[in-house]
N, C-alpha and C. Protein backbone atom coordinates (compact mmCIF):
# COMPACT_ATOMS: atom_id res chain seq x y z
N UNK A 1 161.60 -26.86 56.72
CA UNK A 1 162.98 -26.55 56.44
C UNK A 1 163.56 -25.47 57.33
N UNK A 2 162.96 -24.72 57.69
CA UNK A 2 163.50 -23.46 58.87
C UNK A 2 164.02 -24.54 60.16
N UNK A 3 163.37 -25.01 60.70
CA UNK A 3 164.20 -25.65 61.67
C UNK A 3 165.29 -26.59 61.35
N UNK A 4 165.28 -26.88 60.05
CA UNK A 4 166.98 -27.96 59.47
C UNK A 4 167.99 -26.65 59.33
N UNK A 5 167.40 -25.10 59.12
CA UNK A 5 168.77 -24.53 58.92
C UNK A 5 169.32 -23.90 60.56
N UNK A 6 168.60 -23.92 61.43
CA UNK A 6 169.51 -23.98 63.07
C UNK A 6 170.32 -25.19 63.40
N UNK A 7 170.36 -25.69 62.41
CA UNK A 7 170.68 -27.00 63.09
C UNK A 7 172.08 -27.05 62.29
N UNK A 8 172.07 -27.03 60.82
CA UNK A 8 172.93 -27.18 59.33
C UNK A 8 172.83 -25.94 58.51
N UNK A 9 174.10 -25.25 58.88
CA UNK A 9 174.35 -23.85 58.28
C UNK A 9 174.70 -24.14 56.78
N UNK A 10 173.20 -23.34 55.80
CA UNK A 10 173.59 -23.36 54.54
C UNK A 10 172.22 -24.02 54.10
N UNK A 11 171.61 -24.45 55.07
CA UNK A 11 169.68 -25.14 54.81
C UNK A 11 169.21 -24.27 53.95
N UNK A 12 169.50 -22.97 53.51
CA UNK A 12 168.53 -22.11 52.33
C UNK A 12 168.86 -22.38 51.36
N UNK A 13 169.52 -22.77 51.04
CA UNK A 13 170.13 -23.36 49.93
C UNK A 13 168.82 -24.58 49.40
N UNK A 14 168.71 -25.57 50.08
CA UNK A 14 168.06 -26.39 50.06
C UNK A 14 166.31 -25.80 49.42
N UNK A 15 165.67 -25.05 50.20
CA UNK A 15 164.91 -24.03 49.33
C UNK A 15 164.54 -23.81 47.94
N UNK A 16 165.58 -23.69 47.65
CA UNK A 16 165.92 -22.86 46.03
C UNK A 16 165.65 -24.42 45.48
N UNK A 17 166.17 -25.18 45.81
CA UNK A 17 166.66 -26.77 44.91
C UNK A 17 164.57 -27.39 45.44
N UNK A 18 164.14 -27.34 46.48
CA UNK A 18 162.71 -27.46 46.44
C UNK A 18 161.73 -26.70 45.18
N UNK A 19 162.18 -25.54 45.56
CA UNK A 19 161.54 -24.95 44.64
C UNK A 19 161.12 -25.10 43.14
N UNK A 20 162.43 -25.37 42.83
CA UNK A 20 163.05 -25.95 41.69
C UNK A 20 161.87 -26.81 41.18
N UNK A 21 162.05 -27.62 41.99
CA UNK A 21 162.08 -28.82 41.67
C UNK A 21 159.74 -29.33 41.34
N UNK A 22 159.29 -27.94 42.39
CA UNK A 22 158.17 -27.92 42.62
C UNK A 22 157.57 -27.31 40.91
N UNK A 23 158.52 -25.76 40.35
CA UNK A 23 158.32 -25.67 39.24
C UNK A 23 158.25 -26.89 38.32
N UNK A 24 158.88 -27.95 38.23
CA UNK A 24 158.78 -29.37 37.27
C UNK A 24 157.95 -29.87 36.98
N UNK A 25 156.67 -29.38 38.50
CA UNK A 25 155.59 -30.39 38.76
C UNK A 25 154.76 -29.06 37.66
N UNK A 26 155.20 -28.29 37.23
CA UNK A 26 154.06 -27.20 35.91
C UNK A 26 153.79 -27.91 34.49
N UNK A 27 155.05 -28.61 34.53
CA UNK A 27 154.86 -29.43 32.93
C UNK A 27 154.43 -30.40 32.83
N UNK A 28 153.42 -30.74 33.51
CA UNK A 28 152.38 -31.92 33.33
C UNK A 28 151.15 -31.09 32.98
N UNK A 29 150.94 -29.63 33.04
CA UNK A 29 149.81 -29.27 32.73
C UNK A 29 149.93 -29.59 31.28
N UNK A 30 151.01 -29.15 30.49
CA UNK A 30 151.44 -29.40 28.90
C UNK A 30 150.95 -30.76 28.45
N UNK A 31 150.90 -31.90 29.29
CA UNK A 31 151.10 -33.21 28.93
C UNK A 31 149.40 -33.32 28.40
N UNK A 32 148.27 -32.62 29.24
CA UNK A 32 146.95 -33.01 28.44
C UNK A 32 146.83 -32.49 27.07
N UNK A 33 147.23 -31.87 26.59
CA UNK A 33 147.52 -30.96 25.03
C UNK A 33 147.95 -32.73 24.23
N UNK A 34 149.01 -33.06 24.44
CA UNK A 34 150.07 -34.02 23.85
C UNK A 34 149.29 -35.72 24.19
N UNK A 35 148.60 -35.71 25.28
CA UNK A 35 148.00 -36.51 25.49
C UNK A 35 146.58 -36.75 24.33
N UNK A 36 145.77 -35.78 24.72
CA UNK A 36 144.97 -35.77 23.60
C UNK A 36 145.42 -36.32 21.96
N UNK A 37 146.61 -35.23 21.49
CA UNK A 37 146.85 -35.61 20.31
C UNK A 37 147.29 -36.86 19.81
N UNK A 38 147.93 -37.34 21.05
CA UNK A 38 148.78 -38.83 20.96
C UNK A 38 147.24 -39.83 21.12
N UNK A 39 146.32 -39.59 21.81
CA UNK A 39 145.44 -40.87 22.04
C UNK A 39 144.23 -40.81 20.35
N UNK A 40 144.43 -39.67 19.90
CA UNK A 40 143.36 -39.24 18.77
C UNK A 40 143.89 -39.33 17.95
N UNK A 41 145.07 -39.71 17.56
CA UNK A 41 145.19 -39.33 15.87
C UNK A 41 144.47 -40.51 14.76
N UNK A 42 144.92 -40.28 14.15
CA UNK A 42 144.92 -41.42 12.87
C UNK A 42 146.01 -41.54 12.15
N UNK A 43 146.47 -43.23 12.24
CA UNK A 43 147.28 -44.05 11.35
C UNK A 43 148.66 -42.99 12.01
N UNK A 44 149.59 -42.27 11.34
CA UNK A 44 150.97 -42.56 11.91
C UNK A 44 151.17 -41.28 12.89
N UNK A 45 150.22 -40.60 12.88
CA UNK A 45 149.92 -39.31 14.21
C UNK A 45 150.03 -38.28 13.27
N UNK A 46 149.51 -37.96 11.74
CA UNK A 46 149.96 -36.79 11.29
C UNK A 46 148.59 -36.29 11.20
N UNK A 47 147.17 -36.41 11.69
CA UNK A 47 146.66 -35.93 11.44
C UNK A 47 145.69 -35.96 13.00
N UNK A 48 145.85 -34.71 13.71
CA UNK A 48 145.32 -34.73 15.07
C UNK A 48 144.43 -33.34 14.78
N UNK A 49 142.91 -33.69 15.90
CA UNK A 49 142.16 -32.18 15.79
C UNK A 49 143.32 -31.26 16.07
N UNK A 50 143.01 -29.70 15.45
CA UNK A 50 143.45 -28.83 16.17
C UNK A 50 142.77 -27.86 16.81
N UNK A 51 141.50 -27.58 16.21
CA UNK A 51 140.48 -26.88 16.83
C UNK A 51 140.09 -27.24 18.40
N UNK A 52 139.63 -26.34 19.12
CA UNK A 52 139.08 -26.68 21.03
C UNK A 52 137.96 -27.21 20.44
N UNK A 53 136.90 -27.13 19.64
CA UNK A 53 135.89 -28.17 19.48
C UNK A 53 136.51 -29.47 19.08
N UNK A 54 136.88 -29.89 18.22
CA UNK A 54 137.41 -30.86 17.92
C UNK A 54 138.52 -31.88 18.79
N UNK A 55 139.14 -31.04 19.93
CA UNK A 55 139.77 -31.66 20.79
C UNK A 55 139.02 -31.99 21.78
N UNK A 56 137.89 -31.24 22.33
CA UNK A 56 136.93 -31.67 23.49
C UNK A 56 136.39 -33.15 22.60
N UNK A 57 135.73 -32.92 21.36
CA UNK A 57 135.29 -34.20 21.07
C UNK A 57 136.06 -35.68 21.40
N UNK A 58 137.02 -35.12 20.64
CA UNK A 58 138.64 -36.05 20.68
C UNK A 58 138.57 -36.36 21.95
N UNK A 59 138.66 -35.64 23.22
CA UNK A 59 138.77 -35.80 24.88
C UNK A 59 137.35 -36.94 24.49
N UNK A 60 136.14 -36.83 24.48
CA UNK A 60 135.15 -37.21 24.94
C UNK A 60 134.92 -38.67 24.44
N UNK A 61 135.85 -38.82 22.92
CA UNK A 61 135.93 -40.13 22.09
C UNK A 61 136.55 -41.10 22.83
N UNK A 62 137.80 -40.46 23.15
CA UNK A 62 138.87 -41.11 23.84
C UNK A 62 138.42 -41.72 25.48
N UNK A 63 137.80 -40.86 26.01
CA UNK A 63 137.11 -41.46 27.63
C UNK A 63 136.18 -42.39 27.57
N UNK A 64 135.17 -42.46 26.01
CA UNK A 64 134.11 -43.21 26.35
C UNK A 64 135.00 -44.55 25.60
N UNK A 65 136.17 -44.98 24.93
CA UNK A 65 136.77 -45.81 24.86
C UNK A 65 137.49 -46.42 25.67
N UNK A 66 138.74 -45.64 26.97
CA UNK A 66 138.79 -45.86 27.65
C UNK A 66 137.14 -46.67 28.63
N UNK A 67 136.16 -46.12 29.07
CA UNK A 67 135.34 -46.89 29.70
C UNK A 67 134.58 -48.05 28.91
N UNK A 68 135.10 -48.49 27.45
CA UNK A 68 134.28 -49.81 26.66
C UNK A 68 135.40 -50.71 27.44
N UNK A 69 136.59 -50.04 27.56
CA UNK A 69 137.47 -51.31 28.01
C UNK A 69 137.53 -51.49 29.34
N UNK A 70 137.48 -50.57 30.48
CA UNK A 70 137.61 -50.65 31.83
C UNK A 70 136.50 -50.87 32.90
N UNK A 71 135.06 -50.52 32.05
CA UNK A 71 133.68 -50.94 32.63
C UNK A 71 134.10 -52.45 32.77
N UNK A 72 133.70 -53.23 31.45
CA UNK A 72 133.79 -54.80 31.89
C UNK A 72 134.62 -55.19 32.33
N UNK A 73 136.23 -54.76 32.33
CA UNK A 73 137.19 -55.37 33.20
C UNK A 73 136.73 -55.53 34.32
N UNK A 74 136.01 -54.41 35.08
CA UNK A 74 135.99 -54.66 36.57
C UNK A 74 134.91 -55.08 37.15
N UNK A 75 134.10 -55.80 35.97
CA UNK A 75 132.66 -56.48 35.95
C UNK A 75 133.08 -57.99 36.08
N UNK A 76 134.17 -58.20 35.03
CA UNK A 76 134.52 -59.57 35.09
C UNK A 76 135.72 -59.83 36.12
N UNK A 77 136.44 -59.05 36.66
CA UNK A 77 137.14 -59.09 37.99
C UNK A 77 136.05 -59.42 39.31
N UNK A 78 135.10 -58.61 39.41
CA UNK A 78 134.35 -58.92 40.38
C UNK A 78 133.82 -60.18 40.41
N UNK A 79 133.45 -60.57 38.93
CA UNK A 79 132.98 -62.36 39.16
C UNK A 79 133.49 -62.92 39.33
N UNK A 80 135.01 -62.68 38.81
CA UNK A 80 135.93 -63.91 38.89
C UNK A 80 136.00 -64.11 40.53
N UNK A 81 136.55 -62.92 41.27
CA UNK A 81 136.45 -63.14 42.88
C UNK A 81 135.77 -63.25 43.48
N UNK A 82 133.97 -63.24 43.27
CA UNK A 82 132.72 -63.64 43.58
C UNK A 82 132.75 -65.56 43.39
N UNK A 83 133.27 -66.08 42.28
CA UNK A 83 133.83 -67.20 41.71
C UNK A 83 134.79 -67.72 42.86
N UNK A 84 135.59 -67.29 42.82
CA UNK A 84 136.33 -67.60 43.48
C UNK A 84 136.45 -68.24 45.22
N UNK A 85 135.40 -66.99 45.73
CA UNK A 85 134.84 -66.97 46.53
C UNK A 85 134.15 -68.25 47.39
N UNK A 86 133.03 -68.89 46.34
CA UNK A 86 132.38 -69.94 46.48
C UNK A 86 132.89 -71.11 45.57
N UNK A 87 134.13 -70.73 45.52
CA UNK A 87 134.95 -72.55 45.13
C UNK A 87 134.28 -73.93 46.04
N UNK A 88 134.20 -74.72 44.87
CA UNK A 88 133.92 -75.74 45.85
C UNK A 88 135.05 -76.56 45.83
N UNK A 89 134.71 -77.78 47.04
CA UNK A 89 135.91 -78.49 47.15
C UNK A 89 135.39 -80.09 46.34
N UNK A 90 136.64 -81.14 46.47
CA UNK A 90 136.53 -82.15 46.12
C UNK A 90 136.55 -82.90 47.59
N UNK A 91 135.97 -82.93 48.43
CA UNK A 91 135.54 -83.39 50.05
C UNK A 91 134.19 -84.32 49.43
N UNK A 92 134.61 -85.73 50.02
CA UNK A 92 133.24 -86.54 49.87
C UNK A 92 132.41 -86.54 51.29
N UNK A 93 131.23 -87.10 51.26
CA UNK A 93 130.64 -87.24 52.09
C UNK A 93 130.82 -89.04 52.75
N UNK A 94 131.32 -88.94 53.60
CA UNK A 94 131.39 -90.33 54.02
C UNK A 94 130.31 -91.28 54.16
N UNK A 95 128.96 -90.70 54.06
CA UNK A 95 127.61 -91.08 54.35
C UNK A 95 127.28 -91.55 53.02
N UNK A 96 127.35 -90.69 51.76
CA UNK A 96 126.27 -90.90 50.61
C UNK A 96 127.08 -90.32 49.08
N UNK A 97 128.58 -90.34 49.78
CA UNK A 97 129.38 -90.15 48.85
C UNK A 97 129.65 -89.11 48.13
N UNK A 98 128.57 -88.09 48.03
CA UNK A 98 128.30 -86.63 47.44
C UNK A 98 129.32 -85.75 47.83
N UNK A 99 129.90 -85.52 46.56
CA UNK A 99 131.33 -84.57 46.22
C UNK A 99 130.60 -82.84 45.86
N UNK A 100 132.08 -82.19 46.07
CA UNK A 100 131.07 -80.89 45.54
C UNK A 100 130.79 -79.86 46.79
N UNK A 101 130.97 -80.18 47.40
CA UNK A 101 130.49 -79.08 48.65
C UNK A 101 131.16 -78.06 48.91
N UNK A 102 130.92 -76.74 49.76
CA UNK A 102 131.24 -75.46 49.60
C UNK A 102 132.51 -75.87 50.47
N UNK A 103 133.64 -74.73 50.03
CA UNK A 103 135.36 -75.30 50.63
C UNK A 103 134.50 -74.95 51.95
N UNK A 104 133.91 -73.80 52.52
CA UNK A 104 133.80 -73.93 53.90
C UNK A 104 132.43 -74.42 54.61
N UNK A 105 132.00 -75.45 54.54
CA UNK A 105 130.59 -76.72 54.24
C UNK A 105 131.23 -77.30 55.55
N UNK A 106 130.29 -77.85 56.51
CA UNK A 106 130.67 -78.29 57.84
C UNK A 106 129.53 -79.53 57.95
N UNK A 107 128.77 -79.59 56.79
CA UNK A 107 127.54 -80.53 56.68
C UNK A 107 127.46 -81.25 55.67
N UNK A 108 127.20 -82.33 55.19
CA UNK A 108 126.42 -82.74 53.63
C UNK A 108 125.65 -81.76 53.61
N UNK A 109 125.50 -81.24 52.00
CA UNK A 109 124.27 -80.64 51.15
C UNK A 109 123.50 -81.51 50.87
N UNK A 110 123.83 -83.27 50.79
CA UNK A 110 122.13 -84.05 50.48
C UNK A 110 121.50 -84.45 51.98
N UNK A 111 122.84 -85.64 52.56
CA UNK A 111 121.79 -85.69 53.52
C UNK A 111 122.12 -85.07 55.28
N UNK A 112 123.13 -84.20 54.83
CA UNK A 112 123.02 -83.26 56.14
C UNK A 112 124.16 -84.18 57.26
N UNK A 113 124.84 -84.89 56.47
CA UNK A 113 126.05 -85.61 57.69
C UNK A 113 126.87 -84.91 57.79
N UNK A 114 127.72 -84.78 59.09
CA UNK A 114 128.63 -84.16 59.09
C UNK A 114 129.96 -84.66 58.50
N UNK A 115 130.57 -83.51 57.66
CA UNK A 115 131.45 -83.92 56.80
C UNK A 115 133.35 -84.04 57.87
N UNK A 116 133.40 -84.78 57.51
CA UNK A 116 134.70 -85.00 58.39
C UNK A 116 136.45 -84.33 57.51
């Protein structure tokens, strides 16, 4: 910003409104407090730990649930595109008729003709 105000008289200005704006980025520290209570409660949110033991637990309940659901997601994402991967095609073999071969197969898998 020092070199925009030689250029555009009144650039300090601009400063103050950064600044600003950098303080905003403080109230997300607040949000793990509210986070916690919002992911832990029970039934309509009136009853959240309040104790630091009881909220670390709460933290520790809440992560190992988060990972029951996000471990296998990306277990069964990987197969699906492992799957995916080795699609086969519906390409016959002009020789022996055998369907089934890998989309990128340049041979029969029975008797080794080349697939056209």
């Amino acid at each position: 910003m020092p070199s925009m105000s030689l250029v555009v008289g009144g650039a300090q200005t601009l400063l103050v409104v950064r600044a600003l704006r950098l303080l905003r980025l403080f109230r997300i520290f607040k949000l793990g407090r509210w986070a916690i209570v919002t992911m832990t409660t029970v039934g309509y949110g009136d009853i959240a730990p309040r104790t630091v033991p009881g909220q670390v637990l709460a933290s520790i309940v809440m992560l190992m649930g988060y990972a029951i659901i996000a471990v296998p997601t990306g277990i069964v994402s990987v197969e699906l595109a492992q799957a995916k991967k080795y699609e086969t095609g519906v390409r016959a073999c002009r020789r022996c008729s055998v369907e089934g071969h890998d989309a990128d197969a340049v041979f029969c898998k029975k008797c080794g003709a080349r697939l056209g």
